[in-house]
Protein backbone atom coordinates (compact mmCIF):
# COMPACT_ATOMS: atom_id res chain seq x y z
CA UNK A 1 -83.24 47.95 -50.04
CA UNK A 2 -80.09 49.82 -51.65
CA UNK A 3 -76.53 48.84 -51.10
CA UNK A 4 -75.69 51.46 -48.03
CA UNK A 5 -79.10 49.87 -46.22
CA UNK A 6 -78.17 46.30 -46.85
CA UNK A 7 -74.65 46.65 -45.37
CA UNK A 8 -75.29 48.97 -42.39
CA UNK A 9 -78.26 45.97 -41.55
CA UNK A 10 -75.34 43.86 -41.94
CA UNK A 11 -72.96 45.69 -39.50
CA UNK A 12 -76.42 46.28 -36.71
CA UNK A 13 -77.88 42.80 -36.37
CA UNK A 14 -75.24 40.74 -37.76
CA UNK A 15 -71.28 41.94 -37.58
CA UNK A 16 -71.53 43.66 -34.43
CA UNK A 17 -73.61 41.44 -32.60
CA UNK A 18 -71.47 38.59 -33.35
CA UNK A 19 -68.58 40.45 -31.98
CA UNK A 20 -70.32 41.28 -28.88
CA UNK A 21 -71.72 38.27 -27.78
CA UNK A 22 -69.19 35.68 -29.62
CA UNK A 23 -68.27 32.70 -27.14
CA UNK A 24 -64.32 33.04 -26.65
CA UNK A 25 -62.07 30.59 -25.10
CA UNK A 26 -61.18 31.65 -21.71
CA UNK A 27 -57.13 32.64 -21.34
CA UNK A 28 -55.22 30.17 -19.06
CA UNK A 29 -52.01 31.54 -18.92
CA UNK A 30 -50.33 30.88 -16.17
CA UNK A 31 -48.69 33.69 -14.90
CA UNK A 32 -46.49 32.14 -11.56
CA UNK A 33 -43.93 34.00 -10.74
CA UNK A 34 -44.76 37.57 -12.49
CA UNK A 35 -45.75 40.64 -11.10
CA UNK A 36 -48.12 43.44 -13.07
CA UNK A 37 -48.89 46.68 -12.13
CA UNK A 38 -52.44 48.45 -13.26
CA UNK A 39 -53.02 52.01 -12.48
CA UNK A 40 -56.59 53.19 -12.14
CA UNK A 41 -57.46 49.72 -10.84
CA UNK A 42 -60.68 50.75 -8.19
CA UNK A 43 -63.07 50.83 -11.14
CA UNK A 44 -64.19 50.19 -14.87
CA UNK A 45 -61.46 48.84 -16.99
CA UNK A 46 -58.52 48.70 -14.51
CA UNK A 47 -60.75 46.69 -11.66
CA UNK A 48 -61.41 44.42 -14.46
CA UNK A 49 -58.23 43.88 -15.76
CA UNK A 50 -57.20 43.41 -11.88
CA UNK A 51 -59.73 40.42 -11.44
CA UNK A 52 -59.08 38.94 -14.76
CA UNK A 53 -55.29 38.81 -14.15
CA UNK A 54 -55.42 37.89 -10.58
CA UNK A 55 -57.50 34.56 -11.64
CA UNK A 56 -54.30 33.79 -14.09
CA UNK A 57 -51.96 33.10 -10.59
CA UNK A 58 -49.15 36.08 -10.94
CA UNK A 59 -47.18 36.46 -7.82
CA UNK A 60 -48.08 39.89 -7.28
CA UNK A 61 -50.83 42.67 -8.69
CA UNK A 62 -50.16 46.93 -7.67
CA UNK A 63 -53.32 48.52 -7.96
CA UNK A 64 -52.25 52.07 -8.50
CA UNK A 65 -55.01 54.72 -7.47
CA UNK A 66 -55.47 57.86 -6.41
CA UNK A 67 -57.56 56.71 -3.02
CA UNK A 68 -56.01 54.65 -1.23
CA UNK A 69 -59.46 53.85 0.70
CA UNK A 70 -61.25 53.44 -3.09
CA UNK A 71 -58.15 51.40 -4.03
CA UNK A 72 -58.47 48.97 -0.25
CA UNK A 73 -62.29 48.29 -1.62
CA UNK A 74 -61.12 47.08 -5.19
CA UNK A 75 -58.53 45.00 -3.16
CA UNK A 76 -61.57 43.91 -1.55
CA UNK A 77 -63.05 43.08 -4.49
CA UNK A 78 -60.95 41.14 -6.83
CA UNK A 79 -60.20 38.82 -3.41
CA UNK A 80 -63.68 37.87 -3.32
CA UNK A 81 -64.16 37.68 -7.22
CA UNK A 82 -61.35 35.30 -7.02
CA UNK A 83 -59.47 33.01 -5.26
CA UNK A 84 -55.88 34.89 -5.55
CA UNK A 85 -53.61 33.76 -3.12
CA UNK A 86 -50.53 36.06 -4.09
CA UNK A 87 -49.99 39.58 -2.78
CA UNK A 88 -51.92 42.52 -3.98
CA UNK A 89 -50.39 46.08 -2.69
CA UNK A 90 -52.56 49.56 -3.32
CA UNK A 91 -50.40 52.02 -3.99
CA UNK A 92 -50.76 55.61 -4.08
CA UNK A 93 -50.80 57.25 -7.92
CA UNK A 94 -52.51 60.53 -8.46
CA UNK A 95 -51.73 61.33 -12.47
CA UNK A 96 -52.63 64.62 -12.69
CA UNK A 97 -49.21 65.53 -10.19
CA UNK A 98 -46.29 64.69 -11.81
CA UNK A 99 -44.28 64.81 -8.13
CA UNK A 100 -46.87 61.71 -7.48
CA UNK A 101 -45.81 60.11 -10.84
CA UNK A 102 -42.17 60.44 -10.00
CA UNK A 103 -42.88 59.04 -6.22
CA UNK A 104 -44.55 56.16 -7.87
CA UNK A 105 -41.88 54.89 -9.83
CA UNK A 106 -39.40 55.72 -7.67
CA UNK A 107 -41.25 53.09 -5.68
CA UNK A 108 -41.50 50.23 -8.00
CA UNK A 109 -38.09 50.98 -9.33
CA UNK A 110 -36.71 50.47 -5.95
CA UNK A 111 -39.09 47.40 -4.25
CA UNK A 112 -39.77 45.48 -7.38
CA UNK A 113 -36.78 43.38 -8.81
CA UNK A 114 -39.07 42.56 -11.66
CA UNK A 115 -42.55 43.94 -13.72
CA UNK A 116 -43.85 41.54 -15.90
CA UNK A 117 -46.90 44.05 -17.17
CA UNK A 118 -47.63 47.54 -16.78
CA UNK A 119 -51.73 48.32 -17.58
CA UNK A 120 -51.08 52.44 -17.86
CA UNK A 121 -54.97 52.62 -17.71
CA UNK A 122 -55.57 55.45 -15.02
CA UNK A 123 -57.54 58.63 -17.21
CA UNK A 124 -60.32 61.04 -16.89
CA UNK A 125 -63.18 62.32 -18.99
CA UNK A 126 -63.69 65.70 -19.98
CA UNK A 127 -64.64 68.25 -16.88
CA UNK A 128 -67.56 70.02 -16.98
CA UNK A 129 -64.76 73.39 -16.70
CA UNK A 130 -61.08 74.31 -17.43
CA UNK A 131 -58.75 72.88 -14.63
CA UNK A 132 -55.22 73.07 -14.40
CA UNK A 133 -53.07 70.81 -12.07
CA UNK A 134 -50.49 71.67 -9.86
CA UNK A 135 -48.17 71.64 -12.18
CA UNK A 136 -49.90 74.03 -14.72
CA UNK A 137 -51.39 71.42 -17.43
CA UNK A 138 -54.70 71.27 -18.18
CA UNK A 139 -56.16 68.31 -16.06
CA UNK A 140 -57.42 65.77 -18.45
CA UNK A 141 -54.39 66.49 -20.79
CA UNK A 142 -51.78 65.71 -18.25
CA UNK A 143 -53.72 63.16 -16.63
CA UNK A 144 -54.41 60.75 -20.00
CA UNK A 145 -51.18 61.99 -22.25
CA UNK A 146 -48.47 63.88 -20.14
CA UNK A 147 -48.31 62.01 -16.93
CA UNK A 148 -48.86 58.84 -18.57
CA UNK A 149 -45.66 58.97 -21.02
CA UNK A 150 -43.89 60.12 -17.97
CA UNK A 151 -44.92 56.59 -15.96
CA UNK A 152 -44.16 54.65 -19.27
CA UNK A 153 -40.41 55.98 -19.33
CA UNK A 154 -40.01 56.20 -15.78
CA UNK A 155 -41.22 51.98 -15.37
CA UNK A 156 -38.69 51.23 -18.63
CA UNK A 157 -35.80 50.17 -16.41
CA UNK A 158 -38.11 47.91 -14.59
CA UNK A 159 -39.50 46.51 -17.65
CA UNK A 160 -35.92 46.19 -18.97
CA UNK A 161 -34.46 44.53 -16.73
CA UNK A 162 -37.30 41.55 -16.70
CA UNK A 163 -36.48 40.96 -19.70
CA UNK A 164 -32.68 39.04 -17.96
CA UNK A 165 -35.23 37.57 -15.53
CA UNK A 166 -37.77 35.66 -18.10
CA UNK A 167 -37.94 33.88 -21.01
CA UNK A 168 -41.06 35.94 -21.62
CA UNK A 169 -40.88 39.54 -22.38
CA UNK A 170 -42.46 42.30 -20.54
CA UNK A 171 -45.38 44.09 -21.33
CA UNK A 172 -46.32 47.60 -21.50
CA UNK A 173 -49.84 48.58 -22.27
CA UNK A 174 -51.42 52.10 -22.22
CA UNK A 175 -56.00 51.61 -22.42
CA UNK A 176 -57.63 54.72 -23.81
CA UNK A 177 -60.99 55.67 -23.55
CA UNK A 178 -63.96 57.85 -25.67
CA UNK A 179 -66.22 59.81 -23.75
CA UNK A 180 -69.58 60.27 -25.74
C-alpha cells in the first residue's frame, strides 16, 4: 500500500470516524438570566441550536423565521424536547427583504434590554433559477451574505450594551452551510 493509500485509510476508518462518533462531555453552562436570539430556528441547524440552548436555562430564546406558523411548530418542538420553563417568542424575519431585516432589529433593539447571543444562522441553498428579491439582489446572495451583515450591525448596539449588563461577554455567531 503506498503512502497516499495508507493515509487516506487513515483519514476514512480512523480520523474521521473518531471525530464523528467521539463521546463528548455534555455543556452545562448555565445560562440564567441571558437571552439569545437564533434566526432560521424552525429547522436543521437553528432548531437544533434552539433545543440545545433552551436545555442550558437562558431566560429567553427568539426564534427568528420567516413563517410564523413553521416557527409556532419549532416552538412546539424544543418545549417538548425539553423542559424550558423561560419564554420563547417567534418572531417574524424574512432575509431576503432588507425592510424585514430592518423591522427585526428595530424590534429587539427596542424590547430587549439585553442579547446575550445572536446565532445569524437563517440561509438558503442554491435555486434551481435566477431570483432576485425585492430589493434587486440575487436571492441566495442577499439572503446568506447581504442581509446577514446588515442583522449583525443592526443587533451591535444590543450586543454592546450587554456587555455593562454581564460579566460575560456577548456573542455573535454567523453558521454557514455547503450545498453538495
Amino acid at each position: 500500500m503506498g503512502q497516499t493509500a495508507s493515509v487516506l485509510s487513515h483519514l476514512l476508518f480512523g480520523f474521521v470516524p473518531e471525530q464523528l462518533w467521539a463521546d463528548f462531555p455534555p455543556i452545562k453552562a448555565d445560562l440564567t438570566g441571558r437571552t439569545y436570539l437564533i434566526t432560521g430556528s424552525n429547522t436543521g441547524l437553528g432548531l437544533a441550536a434552539a433545543v440545545h440552548l433552551a436545555r442550558l436555562n437562558p431566560a429567553r430564546l427568539i426564534l427568528a423565521v420567516r413563517d410564523l406558523s413553521k416557527g409556532a411548530k419549532a416552538k412546539e418542538h424544543v418545549l417538548a424536547q425539553t423542559n424550558y420553563a423561560g419564554t420563547i417568542d417567534v418572531w417574524e424575519l424574512d432575509m431576503s427583504s432588507f425592510e424585514s431585516v430592518k423591522r427585526f432589529a428595530d424590534l429587539a433593539n427596542s424590547s430587549l434590554t439585553r442579547l446575550d447571543g445572536a446565532l445569524i444562522n437563517a440561509g438558503m441553498g442554491p435555486p434551481p433559477s435566477w431570483e432576485e428579491t425585492v430589493d434587486g439582489w440575487e436571492r441566495v446572495l442577499q439572503v446568506n451574505a447581504i442581509a446577514t451583515g446588515l442583522l449583525c450591525v443592526l443587533v451591535l448596539p444590543l450586543l454592546q450594551a450587554t456587555i455593562k449588563q454581564s460579566q460575560e461577554p456577548p456573542h455573535l455567531t454567523i453558521t454557514g452551510s455547503e450545498y453538495l
